[in-house]
N, C-alpha and C. Protein backbone atom coordinates (compact mmCIF):
# COMPACT_ATOMS: atom_id res chain seq x y z
N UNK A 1 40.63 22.83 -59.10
CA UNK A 1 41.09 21.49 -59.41
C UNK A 1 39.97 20.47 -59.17
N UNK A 2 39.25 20.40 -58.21
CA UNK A 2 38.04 19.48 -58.01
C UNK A 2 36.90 19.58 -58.77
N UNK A 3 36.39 21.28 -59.03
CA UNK A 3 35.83 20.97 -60.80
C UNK A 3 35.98 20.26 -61.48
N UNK A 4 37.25 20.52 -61.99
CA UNK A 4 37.70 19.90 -63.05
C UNK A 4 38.46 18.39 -63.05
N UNK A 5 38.24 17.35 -61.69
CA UNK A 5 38.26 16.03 -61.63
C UNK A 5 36.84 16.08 -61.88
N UNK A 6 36.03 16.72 -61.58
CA UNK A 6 34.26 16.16 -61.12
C UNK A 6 33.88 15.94 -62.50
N UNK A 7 34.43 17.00 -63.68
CA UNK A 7 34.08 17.33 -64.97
C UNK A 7 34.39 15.81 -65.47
N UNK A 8 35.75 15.52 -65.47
CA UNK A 8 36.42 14.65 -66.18
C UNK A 8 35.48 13.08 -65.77
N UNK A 9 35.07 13.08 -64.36
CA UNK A 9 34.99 11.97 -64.11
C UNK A 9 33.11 11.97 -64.89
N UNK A 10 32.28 12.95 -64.63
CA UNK A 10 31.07 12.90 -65.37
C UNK A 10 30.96 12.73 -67.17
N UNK A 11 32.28 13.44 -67.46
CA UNK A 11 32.25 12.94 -69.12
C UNK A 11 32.84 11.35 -68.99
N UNK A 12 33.79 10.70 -68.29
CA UNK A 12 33.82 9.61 -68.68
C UNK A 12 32.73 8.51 -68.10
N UNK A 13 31.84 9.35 -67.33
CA UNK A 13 31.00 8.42 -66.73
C UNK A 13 29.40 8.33 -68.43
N UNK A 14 29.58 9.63 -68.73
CA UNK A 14 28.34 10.21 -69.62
C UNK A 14 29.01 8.85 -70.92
N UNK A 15 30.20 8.72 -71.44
CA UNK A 15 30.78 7.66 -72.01
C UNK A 15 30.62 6.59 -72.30
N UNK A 16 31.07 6.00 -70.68
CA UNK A 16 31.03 4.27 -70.76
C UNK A 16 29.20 4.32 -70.47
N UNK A 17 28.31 5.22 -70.25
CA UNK A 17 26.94 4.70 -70.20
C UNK A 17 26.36 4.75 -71.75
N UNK A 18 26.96 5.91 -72.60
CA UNK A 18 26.47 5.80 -73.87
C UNK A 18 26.98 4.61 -74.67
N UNK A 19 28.12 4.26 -74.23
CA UNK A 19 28.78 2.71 -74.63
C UNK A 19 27.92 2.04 -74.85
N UNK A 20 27.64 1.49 -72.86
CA UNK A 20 27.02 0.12 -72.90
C UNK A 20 25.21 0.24 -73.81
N UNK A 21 24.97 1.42 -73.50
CA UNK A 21 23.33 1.34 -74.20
C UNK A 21 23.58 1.03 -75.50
N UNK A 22 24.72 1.50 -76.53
CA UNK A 22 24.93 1.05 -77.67
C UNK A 22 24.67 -0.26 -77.59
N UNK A 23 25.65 -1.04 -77.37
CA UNK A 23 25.71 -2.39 -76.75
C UNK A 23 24.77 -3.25 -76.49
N UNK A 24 23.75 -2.64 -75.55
CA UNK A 24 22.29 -3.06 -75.21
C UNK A 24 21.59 -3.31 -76.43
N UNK A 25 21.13 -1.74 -77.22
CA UNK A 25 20.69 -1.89 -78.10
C UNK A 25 20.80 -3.00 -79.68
N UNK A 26 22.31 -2.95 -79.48
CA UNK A 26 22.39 -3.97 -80.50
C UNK A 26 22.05 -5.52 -80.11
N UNK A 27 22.35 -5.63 -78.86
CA UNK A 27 21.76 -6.67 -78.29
C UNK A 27 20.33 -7.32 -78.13
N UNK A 28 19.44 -5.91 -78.25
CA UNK A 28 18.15 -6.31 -78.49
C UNK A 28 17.29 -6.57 -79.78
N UNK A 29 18.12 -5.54 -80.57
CA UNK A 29 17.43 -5.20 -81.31
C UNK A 29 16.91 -6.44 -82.59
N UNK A 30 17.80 -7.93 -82.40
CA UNK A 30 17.79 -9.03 -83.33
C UNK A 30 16.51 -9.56 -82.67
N UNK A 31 16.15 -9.70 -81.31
CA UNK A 31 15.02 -10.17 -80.25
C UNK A 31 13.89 -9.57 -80.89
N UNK A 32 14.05 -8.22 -80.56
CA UNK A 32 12.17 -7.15 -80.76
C UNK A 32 11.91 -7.45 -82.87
N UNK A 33 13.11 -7.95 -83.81
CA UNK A 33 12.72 -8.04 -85.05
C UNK A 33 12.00 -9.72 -84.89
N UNK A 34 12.74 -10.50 -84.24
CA UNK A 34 11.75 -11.72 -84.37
C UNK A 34 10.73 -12.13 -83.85
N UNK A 35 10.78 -10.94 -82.49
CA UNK A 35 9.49 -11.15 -82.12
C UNK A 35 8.34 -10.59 -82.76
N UNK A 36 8.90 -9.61 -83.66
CA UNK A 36 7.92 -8.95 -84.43
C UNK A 36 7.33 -10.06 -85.55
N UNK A 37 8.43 -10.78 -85.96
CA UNK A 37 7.76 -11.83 -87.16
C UNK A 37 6.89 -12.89 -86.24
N UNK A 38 7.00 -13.10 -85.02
CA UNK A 38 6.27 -14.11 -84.47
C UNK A 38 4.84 -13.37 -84.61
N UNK A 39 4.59 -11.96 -83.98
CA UNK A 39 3.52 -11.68 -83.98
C UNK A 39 2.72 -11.64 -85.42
N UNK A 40 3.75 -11.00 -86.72
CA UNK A 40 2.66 -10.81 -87.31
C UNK A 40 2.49 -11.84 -87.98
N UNK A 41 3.19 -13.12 -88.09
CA UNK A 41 2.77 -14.65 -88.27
C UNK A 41 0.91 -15.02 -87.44
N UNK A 42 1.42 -15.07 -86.22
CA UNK A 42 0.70 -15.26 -85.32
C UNK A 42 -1.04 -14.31 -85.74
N UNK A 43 -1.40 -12.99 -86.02
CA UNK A 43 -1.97 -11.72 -86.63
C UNK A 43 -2.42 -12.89 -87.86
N UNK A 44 -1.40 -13.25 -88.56
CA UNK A 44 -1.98 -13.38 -90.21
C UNK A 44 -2.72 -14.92 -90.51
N UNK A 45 -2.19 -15.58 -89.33
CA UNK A 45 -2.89 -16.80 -89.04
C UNK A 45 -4.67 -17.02 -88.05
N UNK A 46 -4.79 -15.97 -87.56
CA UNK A 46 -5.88 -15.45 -86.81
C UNK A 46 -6.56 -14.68 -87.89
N UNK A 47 -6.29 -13.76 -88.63
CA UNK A 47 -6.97 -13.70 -90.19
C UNK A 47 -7.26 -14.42 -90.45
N UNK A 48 -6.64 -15.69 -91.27
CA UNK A 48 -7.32 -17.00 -92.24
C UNK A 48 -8.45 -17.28 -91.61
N UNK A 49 -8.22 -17.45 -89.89
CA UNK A 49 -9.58 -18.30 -89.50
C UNK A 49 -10.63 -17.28 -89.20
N UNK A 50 -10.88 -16.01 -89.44
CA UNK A 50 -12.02 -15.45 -89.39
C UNK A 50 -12.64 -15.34 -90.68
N UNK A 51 -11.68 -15.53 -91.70
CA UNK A 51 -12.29 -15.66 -92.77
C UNK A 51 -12.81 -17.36 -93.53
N UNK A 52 -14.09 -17.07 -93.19
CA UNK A 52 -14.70 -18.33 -93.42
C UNK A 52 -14.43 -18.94 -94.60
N UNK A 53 -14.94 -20.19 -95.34
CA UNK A 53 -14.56 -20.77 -96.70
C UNK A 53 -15.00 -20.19 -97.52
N UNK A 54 -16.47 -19.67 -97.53
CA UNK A 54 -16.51 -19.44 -98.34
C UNK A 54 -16.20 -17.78 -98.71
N UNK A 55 -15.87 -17.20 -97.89
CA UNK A 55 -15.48 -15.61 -98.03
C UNK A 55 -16.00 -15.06 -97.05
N UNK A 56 -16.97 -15.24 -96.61
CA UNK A 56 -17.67 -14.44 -95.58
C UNK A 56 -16.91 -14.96 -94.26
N UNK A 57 -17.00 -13.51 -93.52
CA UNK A 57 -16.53 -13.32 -92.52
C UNK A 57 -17.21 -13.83 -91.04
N UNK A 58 -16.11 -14.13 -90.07
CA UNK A 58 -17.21 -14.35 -89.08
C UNK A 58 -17.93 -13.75 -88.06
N UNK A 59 -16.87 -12.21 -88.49
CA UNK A 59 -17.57 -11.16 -87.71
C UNK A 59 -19.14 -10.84 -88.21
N UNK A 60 -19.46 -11.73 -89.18
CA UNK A 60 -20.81 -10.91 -89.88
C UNK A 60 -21.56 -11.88 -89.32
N UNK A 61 -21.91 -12.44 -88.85
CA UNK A 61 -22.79 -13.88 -88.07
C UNK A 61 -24.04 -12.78 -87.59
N UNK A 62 -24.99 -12.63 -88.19
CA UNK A 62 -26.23 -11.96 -87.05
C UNK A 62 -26.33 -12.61 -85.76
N UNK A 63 -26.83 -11.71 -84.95
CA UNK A 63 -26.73 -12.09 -83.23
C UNK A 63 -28.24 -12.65 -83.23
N UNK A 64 -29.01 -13.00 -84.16
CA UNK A 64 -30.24 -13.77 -83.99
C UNK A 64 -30.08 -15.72 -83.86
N UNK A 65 -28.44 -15.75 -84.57
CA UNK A 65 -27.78 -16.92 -84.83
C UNK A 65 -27.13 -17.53 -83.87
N UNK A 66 -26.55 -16.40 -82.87
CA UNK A 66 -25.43 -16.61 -81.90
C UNK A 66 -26.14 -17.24 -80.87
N UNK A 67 -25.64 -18.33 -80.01
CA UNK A 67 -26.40 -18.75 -78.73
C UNK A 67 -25.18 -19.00 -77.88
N UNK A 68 -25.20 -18.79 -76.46
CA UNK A 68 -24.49 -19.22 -75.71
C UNK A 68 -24.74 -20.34 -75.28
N UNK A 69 -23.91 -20.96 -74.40
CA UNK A 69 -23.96 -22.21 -73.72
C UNK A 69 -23.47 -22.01 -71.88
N UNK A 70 -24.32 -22.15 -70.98
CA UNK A 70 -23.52 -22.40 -69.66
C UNK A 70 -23.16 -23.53 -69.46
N UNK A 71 -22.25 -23.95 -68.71
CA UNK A 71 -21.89 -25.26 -68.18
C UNK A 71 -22.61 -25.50 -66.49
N UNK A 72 -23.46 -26.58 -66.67
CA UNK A 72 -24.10 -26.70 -65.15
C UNK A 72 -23.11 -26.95 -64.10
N UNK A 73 -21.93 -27.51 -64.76
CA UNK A 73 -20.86 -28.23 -63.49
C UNK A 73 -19.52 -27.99 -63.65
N UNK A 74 -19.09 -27.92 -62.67
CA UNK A 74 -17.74 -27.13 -63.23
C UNK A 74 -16.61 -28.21 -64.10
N UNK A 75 -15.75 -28.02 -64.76
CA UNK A 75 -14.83 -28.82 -65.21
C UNK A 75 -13.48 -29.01 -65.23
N UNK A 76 -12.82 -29.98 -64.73
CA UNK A 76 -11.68 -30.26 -64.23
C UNK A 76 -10.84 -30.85 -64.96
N UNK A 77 -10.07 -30.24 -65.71
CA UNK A 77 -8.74 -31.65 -66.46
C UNK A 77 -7.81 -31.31 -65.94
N UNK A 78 -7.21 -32.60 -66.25
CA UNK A 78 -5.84 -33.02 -65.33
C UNK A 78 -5.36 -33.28 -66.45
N UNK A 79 -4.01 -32.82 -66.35
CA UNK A 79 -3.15 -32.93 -67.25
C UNK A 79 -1.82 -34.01 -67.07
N UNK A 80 -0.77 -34.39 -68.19
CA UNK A 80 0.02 -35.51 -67.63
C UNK A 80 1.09 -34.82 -66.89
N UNK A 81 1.36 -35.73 -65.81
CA UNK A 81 2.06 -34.88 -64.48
C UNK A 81 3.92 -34.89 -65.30
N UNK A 82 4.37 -33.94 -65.02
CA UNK A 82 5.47 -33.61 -65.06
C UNK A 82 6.18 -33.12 -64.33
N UNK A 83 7.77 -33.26 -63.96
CA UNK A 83 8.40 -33.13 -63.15
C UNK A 83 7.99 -32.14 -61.67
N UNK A 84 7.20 -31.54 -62.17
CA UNK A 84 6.37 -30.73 -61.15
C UNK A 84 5.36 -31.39 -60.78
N UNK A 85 4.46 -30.01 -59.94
CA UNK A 85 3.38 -30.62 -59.53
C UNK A 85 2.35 -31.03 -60.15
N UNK A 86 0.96 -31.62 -59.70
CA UNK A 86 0.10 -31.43 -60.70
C UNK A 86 -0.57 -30.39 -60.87
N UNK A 87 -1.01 -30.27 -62.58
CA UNK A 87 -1.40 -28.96 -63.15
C UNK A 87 -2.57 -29.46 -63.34
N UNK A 88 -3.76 -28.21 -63.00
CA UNK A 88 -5.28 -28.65 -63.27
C UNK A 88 -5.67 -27.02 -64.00
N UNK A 89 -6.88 -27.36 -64.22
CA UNK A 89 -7.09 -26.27 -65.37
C UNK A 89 -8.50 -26.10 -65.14
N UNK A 90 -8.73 -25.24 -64.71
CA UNK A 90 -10.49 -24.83 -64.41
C UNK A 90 -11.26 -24.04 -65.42
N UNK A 91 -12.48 -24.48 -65.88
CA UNK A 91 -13.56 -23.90 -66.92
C UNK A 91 -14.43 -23.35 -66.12
């Protein structure tokens, strides 16, 4: 007899968990499709700007062209304060 409560109670337990994941899933699954359009919005807009005006790309830039820049001093903006604290932003 205790088998067969243990049985009963693991199939209805195996049940209400395949339930709720249904459930879950449908719940997510409207989220992970728009986040998908955000990204490949986001992807196809990062395209345009590597592609320069006139066609050429900007991955093709020879490194005889490229120069860096250091900054001698460090740089600090302050941003407009909002209900919080203040937010600063280090370069």
């Amino acid at each position: 007899m205790k088998k067969n409560l243990m049985s009963v109670l693991i199939l209805a337990l195996v049940l209400v968990n395949t339930i709720l994941t249904a459930i879950l899933a449908i719940g997510i699954i409207p989220s992970v499709k728009k986040s998908n359009q955000l990204v490949e919005t986001v992807a196809s807009a990062i395209d345009l700007e590597l592609n320069g005006a006139n066609g050429e790309s900007a991955a093709s830039v020879p490194m005889a062209q490229i120069e860096t820049y250091d900054l001698e001093n460090e740089m600090t903006i302050n941003f407009k304060k909002v209900k919080m604290e203040k937010t600063i932003m280090w370069y």
